[in-house]
N, C-alpha and C. Protein backbone atom coordinates (compact mmCIF):
# COMPACT_ATOMS: atom_id res chain seq x y z
N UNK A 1 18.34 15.92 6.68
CA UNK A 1 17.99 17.29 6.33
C UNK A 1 18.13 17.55 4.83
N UNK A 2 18.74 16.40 4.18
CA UNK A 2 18.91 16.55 2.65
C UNK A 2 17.81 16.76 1.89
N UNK A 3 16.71 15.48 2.42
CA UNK A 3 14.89 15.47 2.11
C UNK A 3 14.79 16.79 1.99
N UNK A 4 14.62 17.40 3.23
CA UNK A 4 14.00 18.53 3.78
C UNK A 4 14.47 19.33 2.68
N UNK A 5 15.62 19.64 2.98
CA UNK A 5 15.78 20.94 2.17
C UNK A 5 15.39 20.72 0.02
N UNK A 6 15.85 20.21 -0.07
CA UNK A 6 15.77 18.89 -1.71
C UNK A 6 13.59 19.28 -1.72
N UNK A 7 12.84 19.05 -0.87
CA UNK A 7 11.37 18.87 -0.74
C UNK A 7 11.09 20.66 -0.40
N UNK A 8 11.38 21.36 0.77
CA UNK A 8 11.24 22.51 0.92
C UNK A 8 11.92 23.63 0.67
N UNK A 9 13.24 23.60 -0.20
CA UNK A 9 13.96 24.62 -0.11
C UNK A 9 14.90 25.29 1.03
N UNK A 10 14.30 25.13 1.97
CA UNK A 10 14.80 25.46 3.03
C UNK A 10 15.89 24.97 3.51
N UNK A 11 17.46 25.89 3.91
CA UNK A 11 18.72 25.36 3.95
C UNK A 11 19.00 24.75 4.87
N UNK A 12 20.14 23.56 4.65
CA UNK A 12 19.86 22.37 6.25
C UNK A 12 20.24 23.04 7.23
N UNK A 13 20.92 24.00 7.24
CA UNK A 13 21.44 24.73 8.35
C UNK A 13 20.08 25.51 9.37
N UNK A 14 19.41 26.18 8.70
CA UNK A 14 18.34 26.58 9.13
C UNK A 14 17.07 25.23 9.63
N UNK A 15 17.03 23.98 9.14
CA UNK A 15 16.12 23.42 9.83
C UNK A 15 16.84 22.54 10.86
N UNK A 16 17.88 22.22 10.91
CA UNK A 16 18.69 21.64 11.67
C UNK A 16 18.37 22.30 13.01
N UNK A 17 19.20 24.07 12.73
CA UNK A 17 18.89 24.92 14.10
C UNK A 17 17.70 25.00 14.51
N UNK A 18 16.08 25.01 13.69
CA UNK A 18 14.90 24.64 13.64
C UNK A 18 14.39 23.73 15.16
N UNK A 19 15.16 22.36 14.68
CA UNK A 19 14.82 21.17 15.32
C UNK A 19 15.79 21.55 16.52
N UNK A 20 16.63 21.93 16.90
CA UNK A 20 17.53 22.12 17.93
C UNK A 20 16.44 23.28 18.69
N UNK A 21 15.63 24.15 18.17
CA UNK A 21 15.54 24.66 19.07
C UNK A 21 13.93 24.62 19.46
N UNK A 22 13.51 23.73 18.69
CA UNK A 22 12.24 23.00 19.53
C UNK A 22 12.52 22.37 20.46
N UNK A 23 13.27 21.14 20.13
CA UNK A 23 13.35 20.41 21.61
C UNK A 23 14.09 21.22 22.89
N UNK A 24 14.93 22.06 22.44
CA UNK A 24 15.36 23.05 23.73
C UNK A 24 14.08 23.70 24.71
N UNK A 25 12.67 23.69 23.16
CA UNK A 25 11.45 24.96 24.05
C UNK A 25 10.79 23.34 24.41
N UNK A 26 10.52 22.58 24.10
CA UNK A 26 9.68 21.23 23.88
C UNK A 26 10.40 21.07 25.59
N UNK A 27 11.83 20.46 25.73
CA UNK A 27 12.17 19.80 26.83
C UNK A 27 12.50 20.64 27.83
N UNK A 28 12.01 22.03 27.93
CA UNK A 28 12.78 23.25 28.31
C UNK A 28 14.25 22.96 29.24
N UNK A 29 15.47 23.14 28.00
CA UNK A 29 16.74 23.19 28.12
C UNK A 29 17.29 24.56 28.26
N UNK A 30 18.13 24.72 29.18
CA UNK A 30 18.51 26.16 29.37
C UNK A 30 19.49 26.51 28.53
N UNK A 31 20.40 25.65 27.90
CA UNK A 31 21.65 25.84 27.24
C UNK A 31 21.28 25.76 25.67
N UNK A 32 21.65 26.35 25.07
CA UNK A 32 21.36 25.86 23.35
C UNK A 32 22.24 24.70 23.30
N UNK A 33 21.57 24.07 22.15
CA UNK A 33 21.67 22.55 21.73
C UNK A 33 23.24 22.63 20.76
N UNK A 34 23.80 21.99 20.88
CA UNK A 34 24.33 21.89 19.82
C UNK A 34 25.24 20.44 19.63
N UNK A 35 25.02 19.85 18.30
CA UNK A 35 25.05 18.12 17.73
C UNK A 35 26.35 17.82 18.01
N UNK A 36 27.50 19.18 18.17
CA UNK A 36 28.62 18.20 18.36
C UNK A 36 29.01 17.64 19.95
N UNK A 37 28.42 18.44 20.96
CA UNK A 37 28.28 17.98 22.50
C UNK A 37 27.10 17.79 23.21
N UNK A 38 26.11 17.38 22.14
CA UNK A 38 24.65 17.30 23.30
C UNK A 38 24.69 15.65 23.59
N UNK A 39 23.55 15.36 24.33
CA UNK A 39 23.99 13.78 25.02
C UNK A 39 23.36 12.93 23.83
N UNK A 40 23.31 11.75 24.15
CA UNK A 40 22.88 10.88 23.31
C UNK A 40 21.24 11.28 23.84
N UNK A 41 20.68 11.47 24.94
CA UNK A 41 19.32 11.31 25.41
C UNK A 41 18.55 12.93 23.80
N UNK A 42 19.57 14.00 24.25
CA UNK A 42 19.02 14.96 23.55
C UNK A 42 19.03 14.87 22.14
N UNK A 43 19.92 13.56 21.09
CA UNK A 43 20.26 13.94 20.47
C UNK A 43 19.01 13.39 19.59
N UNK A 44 18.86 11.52 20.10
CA UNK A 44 17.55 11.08 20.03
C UNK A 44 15.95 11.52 20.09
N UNK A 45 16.05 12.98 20.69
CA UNK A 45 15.21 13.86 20.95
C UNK A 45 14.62 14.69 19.62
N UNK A 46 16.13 15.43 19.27
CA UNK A 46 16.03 16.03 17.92
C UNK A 46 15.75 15.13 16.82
N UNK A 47 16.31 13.49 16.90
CA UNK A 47 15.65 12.89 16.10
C UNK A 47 14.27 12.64 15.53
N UNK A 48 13.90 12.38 16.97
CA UNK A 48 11.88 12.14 16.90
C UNK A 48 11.54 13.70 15.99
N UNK A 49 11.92 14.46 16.70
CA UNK A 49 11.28 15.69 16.12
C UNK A 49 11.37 15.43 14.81
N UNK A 50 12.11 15.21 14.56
CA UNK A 50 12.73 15.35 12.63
C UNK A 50 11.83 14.81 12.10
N UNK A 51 11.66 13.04 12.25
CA UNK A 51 10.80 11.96 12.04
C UNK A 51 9.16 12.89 12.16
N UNK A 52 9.13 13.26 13.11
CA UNK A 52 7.62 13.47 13.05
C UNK A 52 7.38 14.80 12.47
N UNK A 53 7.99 15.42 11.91
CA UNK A 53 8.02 16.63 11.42
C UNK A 53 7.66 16.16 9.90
N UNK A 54 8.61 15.03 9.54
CA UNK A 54 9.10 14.90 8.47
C UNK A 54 7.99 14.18 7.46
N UNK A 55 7.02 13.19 8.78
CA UNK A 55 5.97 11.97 7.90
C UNK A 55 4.87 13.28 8.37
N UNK A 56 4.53 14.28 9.24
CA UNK A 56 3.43 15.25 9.74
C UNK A 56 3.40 15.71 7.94
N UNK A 57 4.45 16.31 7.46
CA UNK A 57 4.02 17.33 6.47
C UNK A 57 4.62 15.97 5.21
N UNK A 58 4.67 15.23 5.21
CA UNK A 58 4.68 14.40 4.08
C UNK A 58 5.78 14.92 3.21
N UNK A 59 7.28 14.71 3.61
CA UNK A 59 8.34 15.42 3.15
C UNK A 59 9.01 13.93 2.84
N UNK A 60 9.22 13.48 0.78
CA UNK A 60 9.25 12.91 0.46
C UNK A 60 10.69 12.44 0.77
N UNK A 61 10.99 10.86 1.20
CA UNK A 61 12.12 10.61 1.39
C UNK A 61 13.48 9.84 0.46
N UNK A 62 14.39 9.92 0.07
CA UNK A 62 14.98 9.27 -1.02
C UNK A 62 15.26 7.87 -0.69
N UNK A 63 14.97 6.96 -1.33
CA UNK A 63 15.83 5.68 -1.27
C UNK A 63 17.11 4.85 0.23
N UNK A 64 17.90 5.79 0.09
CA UNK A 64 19.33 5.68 0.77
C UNK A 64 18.61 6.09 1.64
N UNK A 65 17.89 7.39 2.03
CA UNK A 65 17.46 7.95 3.53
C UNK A 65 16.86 6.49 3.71
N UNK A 66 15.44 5.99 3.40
CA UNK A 66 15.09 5.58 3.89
C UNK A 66 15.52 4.07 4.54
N UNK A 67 16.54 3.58 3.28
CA UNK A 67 17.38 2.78 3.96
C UNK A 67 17.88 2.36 4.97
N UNK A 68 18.76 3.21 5.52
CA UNK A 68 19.55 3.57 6.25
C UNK A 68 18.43 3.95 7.48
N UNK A 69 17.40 4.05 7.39
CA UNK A 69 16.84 4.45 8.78
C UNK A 69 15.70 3.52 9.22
N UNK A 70 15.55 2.26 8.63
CA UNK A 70 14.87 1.38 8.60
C UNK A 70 15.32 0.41 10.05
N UNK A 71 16.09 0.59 10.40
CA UNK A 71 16.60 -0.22 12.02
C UNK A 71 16.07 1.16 12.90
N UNK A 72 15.94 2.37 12.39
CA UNK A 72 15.45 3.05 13.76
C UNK A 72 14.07 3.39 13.98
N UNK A 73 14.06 2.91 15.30
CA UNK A 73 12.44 2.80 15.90
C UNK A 73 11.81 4.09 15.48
N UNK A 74 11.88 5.26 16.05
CA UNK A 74 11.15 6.23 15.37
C UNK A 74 10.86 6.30 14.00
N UNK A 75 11.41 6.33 13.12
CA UNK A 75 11.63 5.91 11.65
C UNK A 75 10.38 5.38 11.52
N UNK A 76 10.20 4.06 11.66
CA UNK A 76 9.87 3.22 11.97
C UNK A 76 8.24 3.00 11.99
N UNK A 77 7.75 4.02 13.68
CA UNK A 77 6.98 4.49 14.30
C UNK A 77 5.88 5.35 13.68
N UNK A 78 6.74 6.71 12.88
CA UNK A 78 6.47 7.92 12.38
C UNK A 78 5.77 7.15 10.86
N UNK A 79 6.58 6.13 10.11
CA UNK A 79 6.03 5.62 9.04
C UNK A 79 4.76 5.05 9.06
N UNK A 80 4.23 4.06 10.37
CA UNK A 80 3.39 3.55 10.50
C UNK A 80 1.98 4.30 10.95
N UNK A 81 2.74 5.94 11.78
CA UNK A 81 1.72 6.69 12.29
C UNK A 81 0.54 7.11 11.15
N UNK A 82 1.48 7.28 10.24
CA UNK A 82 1.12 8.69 9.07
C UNK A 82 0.53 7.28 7.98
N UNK A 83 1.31 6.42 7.94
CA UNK A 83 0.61 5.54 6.90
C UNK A 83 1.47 5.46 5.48
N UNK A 84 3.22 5.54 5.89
CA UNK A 84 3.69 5.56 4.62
C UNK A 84 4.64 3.83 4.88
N UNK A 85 4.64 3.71 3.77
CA UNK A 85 5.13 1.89 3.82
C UNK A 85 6.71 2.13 4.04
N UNK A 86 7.03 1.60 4.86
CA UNK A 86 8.46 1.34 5.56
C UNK A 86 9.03 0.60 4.89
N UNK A 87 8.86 0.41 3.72
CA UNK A 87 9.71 -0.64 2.73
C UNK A 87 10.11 0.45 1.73
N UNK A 88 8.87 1.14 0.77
CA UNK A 88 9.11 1.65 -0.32
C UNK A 88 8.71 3.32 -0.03
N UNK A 89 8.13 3.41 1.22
CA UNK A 89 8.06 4.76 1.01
C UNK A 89 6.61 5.12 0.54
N UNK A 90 5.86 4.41 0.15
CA UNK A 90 4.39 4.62 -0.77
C UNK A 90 3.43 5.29 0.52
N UNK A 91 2.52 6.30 0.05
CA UNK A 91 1.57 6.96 0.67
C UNK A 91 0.38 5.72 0.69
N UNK A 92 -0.21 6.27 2.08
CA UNK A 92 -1.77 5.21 2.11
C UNK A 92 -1.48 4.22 2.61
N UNK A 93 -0.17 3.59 3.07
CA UNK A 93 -0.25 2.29 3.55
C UNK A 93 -1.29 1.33 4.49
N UNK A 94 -1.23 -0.04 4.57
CA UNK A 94 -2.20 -0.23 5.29
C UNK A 94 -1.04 -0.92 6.22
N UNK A 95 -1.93 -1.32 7.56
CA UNK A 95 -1.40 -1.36 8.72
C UNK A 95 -1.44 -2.66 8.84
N UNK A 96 -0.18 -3.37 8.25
CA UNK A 96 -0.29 -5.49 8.59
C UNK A 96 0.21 -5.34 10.08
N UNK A 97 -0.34 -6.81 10.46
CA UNK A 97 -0.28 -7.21 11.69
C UNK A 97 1.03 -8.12 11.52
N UNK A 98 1.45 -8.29 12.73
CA UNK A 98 2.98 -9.12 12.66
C UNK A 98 2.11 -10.61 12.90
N UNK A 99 0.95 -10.52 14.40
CA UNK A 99 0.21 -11.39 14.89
C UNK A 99 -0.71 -11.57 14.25
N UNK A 100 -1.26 -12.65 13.29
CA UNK A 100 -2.65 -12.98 12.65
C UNK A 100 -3.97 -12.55 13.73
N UNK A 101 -4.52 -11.58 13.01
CA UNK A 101 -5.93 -11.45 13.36
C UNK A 101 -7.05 -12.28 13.40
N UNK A 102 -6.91 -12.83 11.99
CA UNK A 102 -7.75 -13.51 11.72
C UNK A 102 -9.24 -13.10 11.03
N UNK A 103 -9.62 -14.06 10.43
CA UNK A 103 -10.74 -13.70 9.50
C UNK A 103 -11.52 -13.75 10.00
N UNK A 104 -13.02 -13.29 9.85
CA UNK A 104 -14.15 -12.84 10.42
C UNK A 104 -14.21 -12.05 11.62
N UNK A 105 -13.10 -11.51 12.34
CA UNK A 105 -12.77 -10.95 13.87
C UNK A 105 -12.84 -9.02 12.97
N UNK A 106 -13.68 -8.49 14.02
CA UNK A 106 -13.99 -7.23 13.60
C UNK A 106 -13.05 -6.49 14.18
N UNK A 107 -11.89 -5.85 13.07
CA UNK A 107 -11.01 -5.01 13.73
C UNK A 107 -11.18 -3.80 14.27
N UNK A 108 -12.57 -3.55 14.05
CA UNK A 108 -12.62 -1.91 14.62
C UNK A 108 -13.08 -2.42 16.05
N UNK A 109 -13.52 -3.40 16.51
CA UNK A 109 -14.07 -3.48 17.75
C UNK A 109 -12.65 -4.29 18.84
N UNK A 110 -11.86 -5.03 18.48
CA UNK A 110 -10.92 -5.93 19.15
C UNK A 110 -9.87 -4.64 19.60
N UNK A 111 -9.34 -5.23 20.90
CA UNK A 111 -8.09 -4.36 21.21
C UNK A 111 -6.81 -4.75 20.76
N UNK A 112 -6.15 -4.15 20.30
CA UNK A 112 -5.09 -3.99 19.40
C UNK A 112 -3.58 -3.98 20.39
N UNK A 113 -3.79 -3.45 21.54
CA UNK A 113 -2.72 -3.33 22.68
C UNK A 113 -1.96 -4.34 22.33
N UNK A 114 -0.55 -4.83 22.51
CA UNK A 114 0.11 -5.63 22.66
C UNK A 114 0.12 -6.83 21.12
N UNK A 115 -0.30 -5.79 20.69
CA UNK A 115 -0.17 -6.44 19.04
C UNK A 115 1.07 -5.83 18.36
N UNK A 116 1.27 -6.25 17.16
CA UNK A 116 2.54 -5.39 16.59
C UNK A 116 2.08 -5.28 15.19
N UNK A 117 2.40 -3.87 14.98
CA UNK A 117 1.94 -3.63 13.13
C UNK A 117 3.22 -2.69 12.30
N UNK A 118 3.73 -2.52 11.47
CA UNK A 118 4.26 -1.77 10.71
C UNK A 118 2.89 -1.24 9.16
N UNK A 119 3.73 -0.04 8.76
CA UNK A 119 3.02 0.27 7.38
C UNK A 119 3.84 -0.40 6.43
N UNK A 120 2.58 -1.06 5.35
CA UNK A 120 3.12 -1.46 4.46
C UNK A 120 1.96 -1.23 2.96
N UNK A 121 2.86 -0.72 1.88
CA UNK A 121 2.00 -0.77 0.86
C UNK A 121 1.03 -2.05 0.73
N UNK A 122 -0.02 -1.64 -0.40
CA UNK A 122 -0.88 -3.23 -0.68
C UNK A 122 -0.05 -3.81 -1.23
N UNK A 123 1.13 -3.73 -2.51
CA UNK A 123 2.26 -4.63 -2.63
C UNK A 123 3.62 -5.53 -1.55
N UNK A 124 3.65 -4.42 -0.60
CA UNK A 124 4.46 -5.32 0.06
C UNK A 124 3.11 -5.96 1.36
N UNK A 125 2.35 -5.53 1.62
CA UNK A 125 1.30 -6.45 2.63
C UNK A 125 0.85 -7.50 1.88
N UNK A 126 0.81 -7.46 0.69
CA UNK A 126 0.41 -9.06 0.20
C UNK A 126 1.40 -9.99 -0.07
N UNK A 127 2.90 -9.33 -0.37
CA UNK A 127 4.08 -9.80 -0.42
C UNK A 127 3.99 -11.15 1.27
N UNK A 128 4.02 -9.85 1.87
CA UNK A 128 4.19 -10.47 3.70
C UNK A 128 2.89 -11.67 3.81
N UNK A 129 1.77 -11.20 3.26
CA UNK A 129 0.45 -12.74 3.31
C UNK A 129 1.53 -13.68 2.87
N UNK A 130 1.68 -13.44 1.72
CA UNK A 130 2.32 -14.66 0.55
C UNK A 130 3.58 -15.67 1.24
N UNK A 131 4.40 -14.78 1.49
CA UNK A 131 5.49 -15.14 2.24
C UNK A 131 5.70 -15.86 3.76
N UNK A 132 4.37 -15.23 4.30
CA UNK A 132 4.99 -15.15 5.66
C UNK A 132 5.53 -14.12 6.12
N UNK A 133 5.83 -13.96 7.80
CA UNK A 133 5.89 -12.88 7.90
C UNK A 133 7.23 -13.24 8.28
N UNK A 134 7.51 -14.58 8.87
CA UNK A 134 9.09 -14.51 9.14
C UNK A 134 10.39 -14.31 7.83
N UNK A 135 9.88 -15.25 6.64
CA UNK A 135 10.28 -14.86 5.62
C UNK A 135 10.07 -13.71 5.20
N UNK A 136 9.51 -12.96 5.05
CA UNK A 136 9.40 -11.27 4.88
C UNK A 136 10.61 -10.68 5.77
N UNK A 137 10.35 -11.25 7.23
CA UNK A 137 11.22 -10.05 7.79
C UNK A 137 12.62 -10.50 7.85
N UNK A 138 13.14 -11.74 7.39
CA UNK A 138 14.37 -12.08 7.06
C UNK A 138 14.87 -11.35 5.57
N UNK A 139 13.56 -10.79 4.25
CA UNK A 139 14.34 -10.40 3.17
C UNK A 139 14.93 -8.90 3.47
N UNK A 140 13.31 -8.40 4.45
CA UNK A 140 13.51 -7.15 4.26
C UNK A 140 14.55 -6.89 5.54
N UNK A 141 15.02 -6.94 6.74
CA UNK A 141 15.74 -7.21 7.59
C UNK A 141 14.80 -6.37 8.74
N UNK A 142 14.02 -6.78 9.15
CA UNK A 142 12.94 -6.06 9.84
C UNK A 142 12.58 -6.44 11.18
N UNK A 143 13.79 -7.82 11.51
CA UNK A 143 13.28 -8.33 12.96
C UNK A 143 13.61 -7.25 14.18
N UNK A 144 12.71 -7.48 14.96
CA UNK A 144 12.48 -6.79 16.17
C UNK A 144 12.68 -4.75 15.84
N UNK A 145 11.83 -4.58 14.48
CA UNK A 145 11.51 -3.12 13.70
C UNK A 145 9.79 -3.76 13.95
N UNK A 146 8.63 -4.39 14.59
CA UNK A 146 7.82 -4.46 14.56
C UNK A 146 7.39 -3.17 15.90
N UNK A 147 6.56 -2.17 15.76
CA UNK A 147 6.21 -0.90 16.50
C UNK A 147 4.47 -1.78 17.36
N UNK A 148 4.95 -1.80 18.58
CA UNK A 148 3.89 -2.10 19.77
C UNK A 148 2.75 -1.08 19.48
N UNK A 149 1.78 -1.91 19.26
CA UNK A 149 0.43 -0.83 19.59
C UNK A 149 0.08 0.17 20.86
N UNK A 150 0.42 1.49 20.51
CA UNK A 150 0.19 2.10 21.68
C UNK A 150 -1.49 2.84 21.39
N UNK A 151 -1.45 3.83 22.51
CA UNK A 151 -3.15 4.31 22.17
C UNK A 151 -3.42 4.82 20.85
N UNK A 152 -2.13 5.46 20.16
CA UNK A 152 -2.68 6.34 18.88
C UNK A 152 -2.98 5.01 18.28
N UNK A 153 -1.78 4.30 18.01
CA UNK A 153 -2.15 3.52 16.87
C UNK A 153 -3.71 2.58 17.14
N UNK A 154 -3.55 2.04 18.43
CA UNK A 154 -5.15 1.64 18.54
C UNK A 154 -6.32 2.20 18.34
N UNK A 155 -6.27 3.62 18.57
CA UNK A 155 -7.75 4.38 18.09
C UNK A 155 -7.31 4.35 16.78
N UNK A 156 -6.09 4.46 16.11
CA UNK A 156 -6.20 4.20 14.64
C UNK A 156 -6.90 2.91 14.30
N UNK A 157 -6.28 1.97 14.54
CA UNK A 157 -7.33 0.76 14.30
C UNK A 157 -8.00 0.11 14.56
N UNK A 158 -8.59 1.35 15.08
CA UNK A 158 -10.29 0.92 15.53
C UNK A 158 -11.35 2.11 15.22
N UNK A 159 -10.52 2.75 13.90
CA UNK A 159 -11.28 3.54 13.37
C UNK A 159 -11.49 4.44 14.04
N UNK A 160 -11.09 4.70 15.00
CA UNK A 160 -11.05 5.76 15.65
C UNK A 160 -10.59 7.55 15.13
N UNK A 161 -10.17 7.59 14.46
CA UNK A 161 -8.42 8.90 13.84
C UNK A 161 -9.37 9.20 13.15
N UNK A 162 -9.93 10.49 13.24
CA UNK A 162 -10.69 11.35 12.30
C UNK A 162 -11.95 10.92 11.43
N UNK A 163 -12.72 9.80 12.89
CA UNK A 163 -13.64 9.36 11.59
C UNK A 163 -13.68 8.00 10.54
N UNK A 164 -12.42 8.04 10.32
CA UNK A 164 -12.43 6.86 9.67
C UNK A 164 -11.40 6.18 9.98
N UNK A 165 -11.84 4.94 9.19
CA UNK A 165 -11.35 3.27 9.74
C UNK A 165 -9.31 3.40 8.62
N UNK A 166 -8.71 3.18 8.73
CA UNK A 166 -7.69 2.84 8.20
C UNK A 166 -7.03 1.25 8.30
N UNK A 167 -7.87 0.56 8.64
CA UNK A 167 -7.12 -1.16 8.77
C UNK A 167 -7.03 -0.96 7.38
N UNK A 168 -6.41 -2.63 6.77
CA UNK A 168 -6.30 -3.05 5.45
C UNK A 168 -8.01 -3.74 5.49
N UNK A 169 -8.23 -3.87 4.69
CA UNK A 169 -9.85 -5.24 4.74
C UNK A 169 -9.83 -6.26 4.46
N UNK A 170 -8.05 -6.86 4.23
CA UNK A 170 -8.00 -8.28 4.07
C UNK A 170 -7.87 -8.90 4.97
């Protein structure tokens, strides 16, 4: 909530209670929420919200945040949705594959299901060509942080999401 407020002004206290009381209307909970006795199921709840709140309106993240939240799947998820690189944070990312595609194979037409992609800037996606991807995910510590293609991300890369194509074109 540091982002948040640091990016919008808005005091953490107020978006905190914010996010507490979406998922209360979101999961309809009868009791108000509150972080020091809700379960682990609800608390993970208010998380997603945050995450997708947070890459929805492009609410810039510091260093340490993003650090520190690089082992969690939503994190993770939300980075790859929106297209910001899960390494550095950079807008526009393109979407590397964990699994080689391969050259000449038309990504807007192949199904993507059961593939695995994270966002990564064009600096760190050519880093990951260069390297490898196992060496990549040993510097950056990224094993088993690879996000399963579900439907969004597949109509994402398959050009599907508003029209246009978002793969990388290498």
């Amino acid at each position: 909530c540091n982002d948040i407020e640091a990016h919008t002004g808005q005091p953490r206290d107020y978006m905190r209670q914010m996010f507490q009381d979406y998922v209360k209307f979101l999961y309809g909970y009868e009791e108000r929420i509150s972080l020091s006795n809700c379960s682990r199921t609800i608390a993970k709840q208010i998380i997603e919200a945050m995450f997708e709140w947070i890459f929805t309106n492009a609410i810039p993240l510091n260093y340490k945040t993003s650090k520190l939240m690089k082992e969690e799947k939503n994190y993770l998820y939300w980075a790859t949705v929106t297209r910001y690189c899960i390494i550095c944070g950079k807008p526009h990312a393109d979407l590397a594959h964990y699994e080689a595609v391969g050259r000449g194979m038309n990504r807007n037409k192949m199904n993507h299901y059961d593939k695995h992609v994270l966002a990564l800037c064009r600096e760190h996606h050519n880093e990951q060509h260069a390297i490898g991807v196992k060496s990549f995910d040993d510097k950056y510590h990224l094993h088993d942080s690879w996000i399963k293609v579900d439907e969004r991300l597949n109509k994402m890369l398959k050009g599907e999401d508003n029209g246009r194509s978002i793969v990388d074109k290498t």
